[in-house]
C-alpha atoms as a PDB file:
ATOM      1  CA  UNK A   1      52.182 152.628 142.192  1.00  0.00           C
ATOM      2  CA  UNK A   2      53.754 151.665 138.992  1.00  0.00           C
ATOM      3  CA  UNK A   3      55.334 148.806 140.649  1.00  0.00           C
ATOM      4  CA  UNK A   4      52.556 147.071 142.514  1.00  0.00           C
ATOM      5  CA  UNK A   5      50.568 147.263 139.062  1.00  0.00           C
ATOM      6  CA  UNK A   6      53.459 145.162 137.344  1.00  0.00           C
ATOM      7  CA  UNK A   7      53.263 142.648 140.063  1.00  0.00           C
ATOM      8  CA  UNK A   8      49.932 141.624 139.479  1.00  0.00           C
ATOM      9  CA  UNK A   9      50.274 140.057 136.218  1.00  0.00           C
ATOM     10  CA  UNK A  10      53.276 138.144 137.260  1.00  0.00           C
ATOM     11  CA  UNK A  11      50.961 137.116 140.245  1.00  0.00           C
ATOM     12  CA  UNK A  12      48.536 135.651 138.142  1.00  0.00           C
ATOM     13  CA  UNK A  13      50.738 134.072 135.725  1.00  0.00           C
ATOM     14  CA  UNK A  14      51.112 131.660 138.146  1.00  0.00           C
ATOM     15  CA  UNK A  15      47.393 130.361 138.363  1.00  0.00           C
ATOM     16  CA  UNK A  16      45.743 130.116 141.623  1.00  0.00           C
ATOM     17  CA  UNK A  17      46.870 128.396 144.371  1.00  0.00           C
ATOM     18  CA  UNK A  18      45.024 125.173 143.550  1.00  0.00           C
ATOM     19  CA  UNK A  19      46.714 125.165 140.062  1.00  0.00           C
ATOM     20  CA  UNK A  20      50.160 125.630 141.421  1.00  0.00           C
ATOM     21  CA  UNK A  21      49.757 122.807 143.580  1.00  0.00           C
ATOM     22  CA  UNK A  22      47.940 120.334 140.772  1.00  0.00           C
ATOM     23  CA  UNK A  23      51.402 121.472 138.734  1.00  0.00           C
ATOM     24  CA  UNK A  24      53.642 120.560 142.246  1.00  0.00           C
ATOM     25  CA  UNK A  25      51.818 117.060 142.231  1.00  0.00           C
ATOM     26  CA  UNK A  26      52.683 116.678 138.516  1.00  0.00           C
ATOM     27  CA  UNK A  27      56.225 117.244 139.277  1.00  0.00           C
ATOM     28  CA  UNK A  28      56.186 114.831 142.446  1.00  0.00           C
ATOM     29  CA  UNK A  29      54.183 112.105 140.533  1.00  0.00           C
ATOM     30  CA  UNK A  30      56.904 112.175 137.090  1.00  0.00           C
ATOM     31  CA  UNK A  31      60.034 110.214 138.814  1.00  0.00           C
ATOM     32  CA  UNK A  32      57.693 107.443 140.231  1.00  0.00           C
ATOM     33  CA  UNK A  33      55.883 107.195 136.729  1.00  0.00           C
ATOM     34  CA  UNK A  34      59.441 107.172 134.979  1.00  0.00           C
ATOM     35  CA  UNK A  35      60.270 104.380 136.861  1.00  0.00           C
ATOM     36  CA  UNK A  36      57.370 102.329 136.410  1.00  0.00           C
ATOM     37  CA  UNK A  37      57.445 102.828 132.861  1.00  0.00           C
ATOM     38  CA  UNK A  38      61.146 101.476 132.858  1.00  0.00           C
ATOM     39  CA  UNK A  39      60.697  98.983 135.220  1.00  0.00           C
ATOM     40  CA  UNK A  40      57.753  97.605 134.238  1.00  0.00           C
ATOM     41  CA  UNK A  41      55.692  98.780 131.267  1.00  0.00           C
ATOM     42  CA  UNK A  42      58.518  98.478 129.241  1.00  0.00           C
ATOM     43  CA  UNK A  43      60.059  95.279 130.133  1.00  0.00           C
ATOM     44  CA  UNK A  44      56.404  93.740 129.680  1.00  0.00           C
ATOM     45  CA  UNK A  45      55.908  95.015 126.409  1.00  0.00           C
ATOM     46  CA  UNK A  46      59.382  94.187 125.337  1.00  0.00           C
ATOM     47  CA  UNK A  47      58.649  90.835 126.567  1.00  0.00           C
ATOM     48  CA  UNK A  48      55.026  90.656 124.082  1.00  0.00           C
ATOM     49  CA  UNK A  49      57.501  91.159 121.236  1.00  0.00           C
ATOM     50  CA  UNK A  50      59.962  88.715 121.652  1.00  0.00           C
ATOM     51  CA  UNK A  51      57.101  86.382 122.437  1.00  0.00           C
ATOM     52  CA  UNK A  52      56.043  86.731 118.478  1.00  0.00           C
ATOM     53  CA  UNK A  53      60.343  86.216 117.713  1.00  0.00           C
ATOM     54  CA  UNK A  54      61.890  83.122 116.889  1.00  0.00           C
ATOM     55  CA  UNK A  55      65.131  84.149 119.360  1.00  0.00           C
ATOM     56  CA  UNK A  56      67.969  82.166 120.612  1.00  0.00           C
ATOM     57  CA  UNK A  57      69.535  83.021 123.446  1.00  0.00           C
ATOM     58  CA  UNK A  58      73.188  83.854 121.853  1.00  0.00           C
ATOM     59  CA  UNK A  59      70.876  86.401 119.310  1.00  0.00           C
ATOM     60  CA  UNK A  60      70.103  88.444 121.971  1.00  0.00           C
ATOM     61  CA  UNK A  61      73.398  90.240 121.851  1.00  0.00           C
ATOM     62  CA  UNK A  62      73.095  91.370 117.437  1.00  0.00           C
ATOM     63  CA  UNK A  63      69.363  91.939 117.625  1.00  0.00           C
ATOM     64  CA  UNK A  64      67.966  94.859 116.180  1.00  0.00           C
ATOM     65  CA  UNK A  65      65.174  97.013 115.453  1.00  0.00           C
ATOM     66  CA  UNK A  66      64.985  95.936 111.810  1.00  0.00           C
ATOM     67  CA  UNK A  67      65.686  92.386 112.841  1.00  0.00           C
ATOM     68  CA  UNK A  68      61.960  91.632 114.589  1.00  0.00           C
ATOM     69  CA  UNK A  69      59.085  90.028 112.600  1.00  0.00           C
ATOM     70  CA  UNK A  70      56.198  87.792 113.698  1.00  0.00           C
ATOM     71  CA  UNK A  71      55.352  84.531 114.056  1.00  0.00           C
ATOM     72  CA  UNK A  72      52.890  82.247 116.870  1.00  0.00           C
ATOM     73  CA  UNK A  73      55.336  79.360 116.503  1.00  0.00           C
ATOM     74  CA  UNK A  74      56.602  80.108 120.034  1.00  0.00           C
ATOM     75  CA  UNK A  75      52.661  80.067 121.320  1.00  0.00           C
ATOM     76  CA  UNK A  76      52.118  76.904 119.095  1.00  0.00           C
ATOM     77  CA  UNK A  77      55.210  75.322 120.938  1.00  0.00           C
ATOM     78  CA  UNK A  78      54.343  75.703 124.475  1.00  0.00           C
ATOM     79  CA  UNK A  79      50.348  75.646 123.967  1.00  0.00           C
ATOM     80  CA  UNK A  80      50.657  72.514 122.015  1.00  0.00           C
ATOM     81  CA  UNK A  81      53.480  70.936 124.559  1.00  0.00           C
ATOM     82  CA  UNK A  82      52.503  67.362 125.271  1.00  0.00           C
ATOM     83  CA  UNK A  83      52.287  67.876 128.668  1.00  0.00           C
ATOM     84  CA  UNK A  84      51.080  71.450 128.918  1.00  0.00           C
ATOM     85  CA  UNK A  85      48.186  70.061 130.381  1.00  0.00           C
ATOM     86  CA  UNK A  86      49.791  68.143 133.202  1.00  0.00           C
ATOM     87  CA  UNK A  87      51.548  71.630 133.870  1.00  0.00           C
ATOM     88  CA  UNK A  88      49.017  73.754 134.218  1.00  0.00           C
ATOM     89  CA  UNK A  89      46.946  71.227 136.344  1.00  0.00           C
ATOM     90  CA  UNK A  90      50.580  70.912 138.847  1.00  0.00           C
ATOM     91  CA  UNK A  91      50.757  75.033 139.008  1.00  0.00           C
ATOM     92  CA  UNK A  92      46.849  75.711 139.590  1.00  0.00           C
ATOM     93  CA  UNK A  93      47.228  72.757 142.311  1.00  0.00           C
ATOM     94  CA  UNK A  94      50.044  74.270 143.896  1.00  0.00           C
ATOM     95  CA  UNK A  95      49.014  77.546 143.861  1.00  0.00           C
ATOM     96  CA  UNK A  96      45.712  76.572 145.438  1.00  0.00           C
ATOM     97  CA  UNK A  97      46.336  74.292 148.161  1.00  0.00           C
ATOM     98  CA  UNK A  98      49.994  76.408 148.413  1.00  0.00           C
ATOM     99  CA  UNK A  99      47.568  79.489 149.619  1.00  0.00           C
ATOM    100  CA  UNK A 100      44.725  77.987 151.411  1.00  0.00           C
ATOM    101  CA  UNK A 101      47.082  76.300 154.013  1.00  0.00           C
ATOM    102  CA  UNK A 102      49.549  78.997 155.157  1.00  0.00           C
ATOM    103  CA  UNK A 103      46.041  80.785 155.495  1.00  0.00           C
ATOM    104  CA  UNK A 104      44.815  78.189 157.546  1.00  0.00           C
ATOM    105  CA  UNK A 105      48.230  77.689 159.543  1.00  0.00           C
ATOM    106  CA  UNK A 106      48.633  81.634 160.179  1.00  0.00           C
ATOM    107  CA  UNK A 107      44.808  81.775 161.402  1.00  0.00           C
ATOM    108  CA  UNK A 108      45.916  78.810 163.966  1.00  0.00           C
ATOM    109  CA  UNK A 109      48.087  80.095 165.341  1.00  0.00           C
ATOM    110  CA  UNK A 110      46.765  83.607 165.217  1.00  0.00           C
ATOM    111  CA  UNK A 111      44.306  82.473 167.352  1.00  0.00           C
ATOM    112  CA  UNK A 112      46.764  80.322 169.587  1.00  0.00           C
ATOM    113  CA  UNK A 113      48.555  83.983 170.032  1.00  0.00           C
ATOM    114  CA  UNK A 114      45.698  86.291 171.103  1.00  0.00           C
ATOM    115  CA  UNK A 115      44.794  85.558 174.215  1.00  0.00           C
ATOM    116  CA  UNK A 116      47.858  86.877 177.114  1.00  0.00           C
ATOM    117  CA  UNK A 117      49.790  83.563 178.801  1.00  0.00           C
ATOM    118  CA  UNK A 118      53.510  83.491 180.055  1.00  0.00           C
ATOM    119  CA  UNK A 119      56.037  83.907 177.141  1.00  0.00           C
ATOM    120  CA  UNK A 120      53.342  85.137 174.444  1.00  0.00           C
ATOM    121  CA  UNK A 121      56.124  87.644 173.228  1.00  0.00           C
ATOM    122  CA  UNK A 122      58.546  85.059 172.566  1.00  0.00           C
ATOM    123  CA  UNK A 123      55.660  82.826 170.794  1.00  0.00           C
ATOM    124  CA  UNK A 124      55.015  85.243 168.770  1.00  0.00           C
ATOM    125  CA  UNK A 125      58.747  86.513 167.470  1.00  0.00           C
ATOM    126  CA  UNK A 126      59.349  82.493 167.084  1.00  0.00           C
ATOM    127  CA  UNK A 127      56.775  82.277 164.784  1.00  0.00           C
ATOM    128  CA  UNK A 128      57.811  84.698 162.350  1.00  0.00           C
ATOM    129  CA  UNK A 129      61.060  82.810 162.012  1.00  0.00           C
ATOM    130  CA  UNK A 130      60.241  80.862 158.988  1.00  0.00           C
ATOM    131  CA  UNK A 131      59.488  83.866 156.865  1.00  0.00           C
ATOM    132  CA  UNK A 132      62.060  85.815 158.081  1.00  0.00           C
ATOM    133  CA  UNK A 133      64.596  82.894 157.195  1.00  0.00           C
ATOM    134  CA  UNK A 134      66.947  82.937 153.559  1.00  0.00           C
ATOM    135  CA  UNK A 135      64.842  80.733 151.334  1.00  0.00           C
ATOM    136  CA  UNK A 136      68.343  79.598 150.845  1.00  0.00           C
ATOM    137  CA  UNK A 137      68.883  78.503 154.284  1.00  0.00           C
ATOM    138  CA  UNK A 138      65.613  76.830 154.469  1.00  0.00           C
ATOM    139  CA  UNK A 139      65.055  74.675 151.584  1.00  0.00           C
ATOM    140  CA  UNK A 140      68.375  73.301 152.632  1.00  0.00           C
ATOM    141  CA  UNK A 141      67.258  72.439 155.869  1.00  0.00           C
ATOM    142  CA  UNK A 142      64.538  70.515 154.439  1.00  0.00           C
ATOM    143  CA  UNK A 143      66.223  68.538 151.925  1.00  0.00           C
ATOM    144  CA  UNK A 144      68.451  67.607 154.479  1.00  0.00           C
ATOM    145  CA  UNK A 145      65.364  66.582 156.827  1.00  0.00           C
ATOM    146  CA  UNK A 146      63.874  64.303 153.743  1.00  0.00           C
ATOM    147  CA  UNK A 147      66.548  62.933 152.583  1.00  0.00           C
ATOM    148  CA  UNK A 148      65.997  59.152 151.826  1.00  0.00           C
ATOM    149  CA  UNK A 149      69.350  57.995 154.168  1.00  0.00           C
ATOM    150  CA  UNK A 150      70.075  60.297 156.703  1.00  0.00           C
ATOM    151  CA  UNK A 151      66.973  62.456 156.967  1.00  0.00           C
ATOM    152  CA  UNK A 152      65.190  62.715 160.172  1.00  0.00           C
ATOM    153  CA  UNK A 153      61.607  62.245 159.131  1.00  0.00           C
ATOM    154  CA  UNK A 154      63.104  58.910 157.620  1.00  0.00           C
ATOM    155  CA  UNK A 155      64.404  58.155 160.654  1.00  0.00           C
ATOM    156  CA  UNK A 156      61.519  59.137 162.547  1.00  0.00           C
ATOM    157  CA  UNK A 157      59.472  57.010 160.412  1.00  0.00           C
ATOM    158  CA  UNK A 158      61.363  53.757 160.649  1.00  0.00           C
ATOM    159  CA  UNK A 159      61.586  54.144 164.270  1.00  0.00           C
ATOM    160  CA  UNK A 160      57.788  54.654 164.882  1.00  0.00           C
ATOM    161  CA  UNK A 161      55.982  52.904 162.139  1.00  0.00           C
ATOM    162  CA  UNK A 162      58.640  51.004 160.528  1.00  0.00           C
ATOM    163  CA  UNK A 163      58.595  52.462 157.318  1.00  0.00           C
ATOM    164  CA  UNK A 164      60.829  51.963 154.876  1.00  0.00           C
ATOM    165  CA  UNK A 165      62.904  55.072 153.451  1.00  0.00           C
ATOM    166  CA  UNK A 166      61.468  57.695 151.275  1.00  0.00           C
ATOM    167  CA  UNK A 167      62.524  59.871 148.848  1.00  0.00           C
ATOM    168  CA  UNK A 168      60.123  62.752 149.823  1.00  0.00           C
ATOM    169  CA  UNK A 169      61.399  65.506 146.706  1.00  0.00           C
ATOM    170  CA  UNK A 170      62.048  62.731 144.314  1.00  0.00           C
ATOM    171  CA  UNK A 171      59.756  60.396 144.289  1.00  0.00           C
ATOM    172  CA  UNK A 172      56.229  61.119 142.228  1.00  0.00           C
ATOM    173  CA  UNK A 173      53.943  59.182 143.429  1.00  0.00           C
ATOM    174  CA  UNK A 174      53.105  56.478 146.368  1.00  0.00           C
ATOM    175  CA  UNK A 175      49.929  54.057 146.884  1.00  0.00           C
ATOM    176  CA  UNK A 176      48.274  55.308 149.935  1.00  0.00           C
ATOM    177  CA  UNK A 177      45.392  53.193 151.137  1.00  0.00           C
ATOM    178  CA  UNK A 178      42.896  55.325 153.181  1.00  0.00           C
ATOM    179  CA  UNK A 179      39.682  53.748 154.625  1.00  0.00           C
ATOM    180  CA  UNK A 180      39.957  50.445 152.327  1.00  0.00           C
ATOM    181  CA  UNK A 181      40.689  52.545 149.196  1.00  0.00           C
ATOM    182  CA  UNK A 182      44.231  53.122 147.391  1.00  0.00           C
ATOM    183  CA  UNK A 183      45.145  56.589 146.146  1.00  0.00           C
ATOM    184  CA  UNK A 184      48.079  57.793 144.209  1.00  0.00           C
ATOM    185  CA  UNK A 185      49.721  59.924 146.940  1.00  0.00           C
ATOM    186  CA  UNK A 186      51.561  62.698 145.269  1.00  0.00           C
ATOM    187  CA  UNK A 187      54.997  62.602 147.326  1.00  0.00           C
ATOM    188  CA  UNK A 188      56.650  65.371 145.893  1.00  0.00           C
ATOM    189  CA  UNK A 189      54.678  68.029 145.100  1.00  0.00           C
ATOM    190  CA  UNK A 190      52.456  67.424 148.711  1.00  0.00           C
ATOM    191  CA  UNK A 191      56.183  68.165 150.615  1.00  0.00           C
ATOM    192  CA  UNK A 192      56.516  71.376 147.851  1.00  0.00           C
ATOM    193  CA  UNK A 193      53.011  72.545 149.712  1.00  0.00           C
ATOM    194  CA  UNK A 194      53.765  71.518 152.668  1.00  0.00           C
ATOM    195  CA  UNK A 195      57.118  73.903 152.875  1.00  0.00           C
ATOM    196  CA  UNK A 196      54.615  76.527 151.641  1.00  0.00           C
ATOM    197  CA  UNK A 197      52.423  76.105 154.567  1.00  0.00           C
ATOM    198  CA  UNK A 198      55.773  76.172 156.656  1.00  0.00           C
ATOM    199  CA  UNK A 199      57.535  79.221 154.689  1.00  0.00           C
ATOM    200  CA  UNK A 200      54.676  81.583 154.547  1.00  0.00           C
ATOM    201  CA  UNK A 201      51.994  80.850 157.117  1.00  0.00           C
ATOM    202  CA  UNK A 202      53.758  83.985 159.231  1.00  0.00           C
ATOM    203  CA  UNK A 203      52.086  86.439 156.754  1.00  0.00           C
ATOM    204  CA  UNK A 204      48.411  85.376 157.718  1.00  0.00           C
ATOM    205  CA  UNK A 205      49.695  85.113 160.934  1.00  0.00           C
ATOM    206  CA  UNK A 206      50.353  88.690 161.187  1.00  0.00           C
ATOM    207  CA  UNK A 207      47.098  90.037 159.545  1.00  0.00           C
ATOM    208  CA  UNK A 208      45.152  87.629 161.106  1.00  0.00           C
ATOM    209  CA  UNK A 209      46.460  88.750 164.517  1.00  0.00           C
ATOM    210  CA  UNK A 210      46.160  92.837 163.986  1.00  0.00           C
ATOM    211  CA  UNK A 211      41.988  91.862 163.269  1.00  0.00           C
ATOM    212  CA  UNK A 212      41.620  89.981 166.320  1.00  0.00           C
ATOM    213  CA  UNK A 213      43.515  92.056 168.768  1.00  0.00           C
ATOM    214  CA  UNK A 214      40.976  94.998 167.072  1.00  0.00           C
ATOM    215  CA  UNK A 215      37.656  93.006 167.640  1.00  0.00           C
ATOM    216  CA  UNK A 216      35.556  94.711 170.366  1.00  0.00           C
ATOM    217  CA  UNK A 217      34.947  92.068 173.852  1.00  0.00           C
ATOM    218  CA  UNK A 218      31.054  92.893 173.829  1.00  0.00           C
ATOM    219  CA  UNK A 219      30.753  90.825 171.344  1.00  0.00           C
ATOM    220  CA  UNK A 220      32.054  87.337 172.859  1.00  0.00           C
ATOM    221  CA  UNK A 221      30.538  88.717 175.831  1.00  0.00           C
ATOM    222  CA  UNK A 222      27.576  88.947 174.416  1.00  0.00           C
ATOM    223  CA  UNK A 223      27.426  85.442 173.035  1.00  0.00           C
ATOM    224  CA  UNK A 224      28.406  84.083 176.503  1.00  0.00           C
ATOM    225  CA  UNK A 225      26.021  85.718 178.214  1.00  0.00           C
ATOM    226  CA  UNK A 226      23.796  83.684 175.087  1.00  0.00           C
ATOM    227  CA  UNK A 227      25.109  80.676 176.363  1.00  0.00           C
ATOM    228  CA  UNK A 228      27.160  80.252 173.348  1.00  0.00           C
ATOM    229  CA  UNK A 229      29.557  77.380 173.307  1.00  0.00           C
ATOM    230  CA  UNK A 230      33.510  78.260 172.428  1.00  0.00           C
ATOM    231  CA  UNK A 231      32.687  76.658 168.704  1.00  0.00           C
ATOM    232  CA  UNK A 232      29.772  78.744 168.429  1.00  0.00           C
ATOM    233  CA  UNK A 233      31.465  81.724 169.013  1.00  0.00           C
ATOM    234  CA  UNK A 234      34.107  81.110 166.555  1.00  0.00           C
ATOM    235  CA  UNK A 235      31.778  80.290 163.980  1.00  0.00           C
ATOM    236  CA  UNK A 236      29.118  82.992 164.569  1.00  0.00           C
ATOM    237  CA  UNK A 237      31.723  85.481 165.562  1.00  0.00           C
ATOM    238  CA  UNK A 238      35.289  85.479 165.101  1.00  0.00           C
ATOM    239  CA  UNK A 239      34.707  83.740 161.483  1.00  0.00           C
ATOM    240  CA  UNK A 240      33.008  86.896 159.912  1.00  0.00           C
ATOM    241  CA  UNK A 241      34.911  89.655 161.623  1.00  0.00           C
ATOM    242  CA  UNK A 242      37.666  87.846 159.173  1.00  0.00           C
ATOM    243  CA  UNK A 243      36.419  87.729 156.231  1.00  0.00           C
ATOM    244  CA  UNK A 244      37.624  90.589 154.393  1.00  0.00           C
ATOM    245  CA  UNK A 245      41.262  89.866 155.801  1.00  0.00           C
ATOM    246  CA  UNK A 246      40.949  86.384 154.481  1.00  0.00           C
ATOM    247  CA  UNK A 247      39.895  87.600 151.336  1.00  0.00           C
ATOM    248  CA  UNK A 248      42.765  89.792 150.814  1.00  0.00           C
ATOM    249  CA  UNK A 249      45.286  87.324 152.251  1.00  0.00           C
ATOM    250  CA  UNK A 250      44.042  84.989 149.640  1.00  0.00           C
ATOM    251  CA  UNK A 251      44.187  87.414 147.022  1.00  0.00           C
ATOM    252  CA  UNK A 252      47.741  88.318 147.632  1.00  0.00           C
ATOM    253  CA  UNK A 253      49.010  85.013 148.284  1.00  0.00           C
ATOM    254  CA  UNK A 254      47.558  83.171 145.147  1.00  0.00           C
ATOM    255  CA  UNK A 255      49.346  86.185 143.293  1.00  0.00           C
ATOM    256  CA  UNK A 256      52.362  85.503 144.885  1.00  0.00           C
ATOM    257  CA  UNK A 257      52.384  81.675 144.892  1.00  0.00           C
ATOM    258  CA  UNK A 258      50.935  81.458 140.691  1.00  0.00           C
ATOM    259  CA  UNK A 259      54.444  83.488 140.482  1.00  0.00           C
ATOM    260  CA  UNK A 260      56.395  81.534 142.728  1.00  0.00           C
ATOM    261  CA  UNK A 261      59.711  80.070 141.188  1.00  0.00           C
ATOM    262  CA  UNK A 262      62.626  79.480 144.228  1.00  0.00           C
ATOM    263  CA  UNK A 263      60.982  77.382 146.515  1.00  0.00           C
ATOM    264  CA  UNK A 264      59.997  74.506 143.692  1.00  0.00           C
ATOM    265  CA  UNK A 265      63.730  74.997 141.731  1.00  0.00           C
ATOM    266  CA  UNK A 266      65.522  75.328 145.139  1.00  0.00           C
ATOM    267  CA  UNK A 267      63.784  71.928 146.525  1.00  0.00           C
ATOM    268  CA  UNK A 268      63.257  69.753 143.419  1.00  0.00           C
ATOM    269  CA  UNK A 269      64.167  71.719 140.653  1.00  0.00           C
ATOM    270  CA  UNK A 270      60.659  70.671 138.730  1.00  0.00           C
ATOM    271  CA  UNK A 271      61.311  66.743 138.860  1.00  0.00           C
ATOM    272  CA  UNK A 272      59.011  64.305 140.320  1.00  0.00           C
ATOM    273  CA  UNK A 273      55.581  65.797 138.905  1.00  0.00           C
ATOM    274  CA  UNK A 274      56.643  69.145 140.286  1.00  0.00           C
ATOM    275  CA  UNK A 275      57.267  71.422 137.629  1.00  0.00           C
ATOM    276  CA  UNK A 276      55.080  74.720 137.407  1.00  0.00           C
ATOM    277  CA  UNK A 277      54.961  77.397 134.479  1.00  0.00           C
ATOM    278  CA  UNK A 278      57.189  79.137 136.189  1.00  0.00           C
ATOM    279  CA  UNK A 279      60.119  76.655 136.202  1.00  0.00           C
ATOM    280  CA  UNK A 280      59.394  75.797 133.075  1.00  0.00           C
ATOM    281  CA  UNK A 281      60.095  79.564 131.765  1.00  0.00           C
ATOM    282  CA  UNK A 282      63.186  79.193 133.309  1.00  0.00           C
ATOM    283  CA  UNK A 283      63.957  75.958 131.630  1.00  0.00           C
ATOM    284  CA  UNK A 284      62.965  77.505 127.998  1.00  0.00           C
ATOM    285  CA  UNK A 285      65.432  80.400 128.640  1.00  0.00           C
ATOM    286  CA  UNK A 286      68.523  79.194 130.027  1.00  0.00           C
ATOM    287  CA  UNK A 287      67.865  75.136 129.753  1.00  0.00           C
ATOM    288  CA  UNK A 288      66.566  75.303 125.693  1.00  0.00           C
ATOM    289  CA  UNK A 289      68.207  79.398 125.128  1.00  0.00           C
ATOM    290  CA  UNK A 290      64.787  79.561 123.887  1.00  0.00           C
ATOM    291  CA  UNK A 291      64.030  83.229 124.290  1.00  0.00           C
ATOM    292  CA  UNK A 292      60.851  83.179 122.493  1.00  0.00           C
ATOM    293  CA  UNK A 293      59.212  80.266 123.651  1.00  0.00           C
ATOM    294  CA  UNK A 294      60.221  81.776 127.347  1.00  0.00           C
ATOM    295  CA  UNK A 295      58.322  85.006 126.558  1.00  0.00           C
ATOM    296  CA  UNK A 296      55.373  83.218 125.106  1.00  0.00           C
ATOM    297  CA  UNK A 297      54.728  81.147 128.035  1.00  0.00           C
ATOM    298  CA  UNK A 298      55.092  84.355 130.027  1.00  0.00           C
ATOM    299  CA  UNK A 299      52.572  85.845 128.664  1.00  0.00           C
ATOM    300  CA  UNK A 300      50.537  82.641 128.717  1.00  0.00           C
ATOM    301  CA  UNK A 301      51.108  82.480 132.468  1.00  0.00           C
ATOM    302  CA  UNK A 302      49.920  86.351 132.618  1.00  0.00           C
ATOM    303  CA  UNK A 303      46.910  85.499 130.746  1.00  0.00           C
ATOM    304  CA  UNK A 304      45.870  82.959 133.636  1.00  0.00           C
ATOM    305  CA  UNK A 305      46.633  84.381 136.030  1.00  0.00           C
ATOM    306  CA  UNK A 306      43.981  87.362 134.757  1.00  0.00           C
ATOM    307  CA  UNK A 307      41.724  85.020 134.134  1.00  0.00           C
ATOM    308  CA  UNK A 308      41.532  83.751 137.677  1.00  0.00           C
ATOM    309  CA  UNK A 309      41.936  87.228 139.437  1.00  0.00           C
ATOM    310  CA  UNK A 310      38.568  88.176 137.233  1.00  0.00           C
ATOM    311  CA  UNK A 311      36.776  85.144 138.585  1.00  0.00           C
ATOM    312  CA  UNK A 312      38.255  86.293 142.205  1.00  0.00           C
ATOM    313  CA  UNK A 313      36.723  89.322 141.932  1.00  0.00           C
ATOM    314  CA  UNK A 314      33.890  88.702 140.012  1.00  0.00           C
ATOM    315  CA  UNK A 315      32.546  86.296 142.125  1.00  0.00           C
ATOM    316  CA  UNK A 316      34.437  85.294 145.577  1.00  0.00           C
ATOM    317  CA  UNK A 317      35.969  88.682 146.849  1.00  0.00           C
ATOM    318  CA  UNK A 318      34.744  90.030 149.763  1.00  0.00           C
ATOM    319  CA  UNK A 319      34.674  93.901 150.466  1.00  0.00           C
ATOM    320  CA  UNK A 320      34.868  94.788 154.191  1.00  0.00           C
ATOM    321  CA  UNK A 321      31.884  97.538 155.285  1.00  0.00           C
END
């Protein structure tokens, strides 16, 4: 008797059930949050403060606590840049037209993929090649491919149209004449898209894919039975079944293209009108040792990139019912 009463207080020292698991999630929940705060909270705050230093490189190594102060010369610098302008106009261009057209490539061939024919299985594994590739590998294939004396589209070019040799990743500009009028054809930075049509397009591919495969037939049935023509139903049909997968394919890859620093540095290395925030962090750092100017356009590039994920969601983001 005496020791079934003394159980009951240890009992409920340890809460009810649902309280003893809230505590179990608690425990789960700290190594994940540990590492997040290491990995990422504090290397982003770290980064705000050196963004108000005036830091070399070489001072990384004797900096202290007591050594920090503040100062918005390094947000004067790069804000006040001569051609800050021209760079954020080059990374909000590439970033655009570098996510609408793997988007448009993957839904291509998405829908080139759905229906059954012979070798479908092989169509599809060859087109996730290009994002399966080392971005290494790849960027090496096409400079070799554009190169201005022994690259194939050169030689392609002179063979067909006669067309002198180009320096696709070099060259900044070309006059293009199109229906009577001459535009400045930007040679470069169009390739710099066009390898991120080429690199990524498998990632819309794949989501675009999953949606279709999942789309009931009663519908296209339906709209034959209408008498709805094959443009028709992709319009009034297949279109809006996809537009919350567009949406979040164009979410993610604006993210990840805004961000994007190998392909541009691997290819060009930021000449020929081609340099984005992002190379130009990496220029301040290791080309200037210009820590703080680095971390200030960081946080300037974070600061856009908000900017234009509130107007995203704000006004263009489509939730799927």
């Amino acid at each position: 008797m005496t020791a079934s009463t003394e159980s009951i207080p240890a009992a409920k020292s340890k809460g009810t059930i649902a309280q003893q698991e809230q505590r179990l999630a608690y425990k789960l929940l700290a190594i994940p949050i540990i590492i997040l705060i290491a990995l990422i909270l504090f290397p982003f705050l770290w980064n705000i403060v050196l963004s108000f230093q005036s830091l070399r490189l070489i001072d990384l190594t004797n900096l202290s606590i007591s050594d920090l102060g503040f100062t918005l010369d390094n947000y004067a610098r790069v804000l006040g840049a001569r051609g800050f302008g021209e760079l954020l106009r080059t990374t909000v261009v590439y970033a655009v037209f570098g996510t609408i057209l793997p988007i448009v490539m993957g839904l291509v061939a998405a829908l080139l993929a759905r229906d059954a024919f012979p070798g479908r299985q092989l169509f599809r594994g060859v087109m996730l090649f290009p994002y399966i590739a080392p971005i290494v590998a790849v960027t090496l294939v096409w400079k070799t491919m554009l190169n201005a004396q022994y690259g194939i589209v050169n030689v392609w070019l002179q063979n067909i149209f006669g067309m002198q040799p180009i320096s696709f990743l070099s060259t900044r500009s070309m006059p293009v004449s199109i229906l009577g009028l001459e535009i400045q054809l930007p040679v470069a930075l169009t390739m710099v898209i066009l390898f991120q049509g080429w690199r990524y397009f498998p990632f819309a591919f794949l989501f675009y894919l999953a949606r279709l495969q999942a789309l009931p037939e009663d519908l296209y049935e339906a709209g034959k039975i209408d008498g709805a023509t094959l443009t028709q139903r992709f319009f009034k049909i297949t279109l809006p079944q996809l537009g919350a997968v567009t949406a979040a394919l164009f979410l993610l890859r604006f993210i990840w293209t805004f961000n994007k620093f190998d392909d541009i540095f691997l290819l060009t290395g930021g000449a020929a009108g081609t340099n984005i925030i992002t190379v130009q962090i990496y220029n301040y750092l290791f080309g200037l040792s210009n820590v703080g100017a680095a971390s200030a356009l960081s946080m300037v590039l974070a600061a856009i990139l908000a900017v234009l994920l509130f107007i995203y969601f704000r006004w263009f983001y489509i939730e799927e019912e």
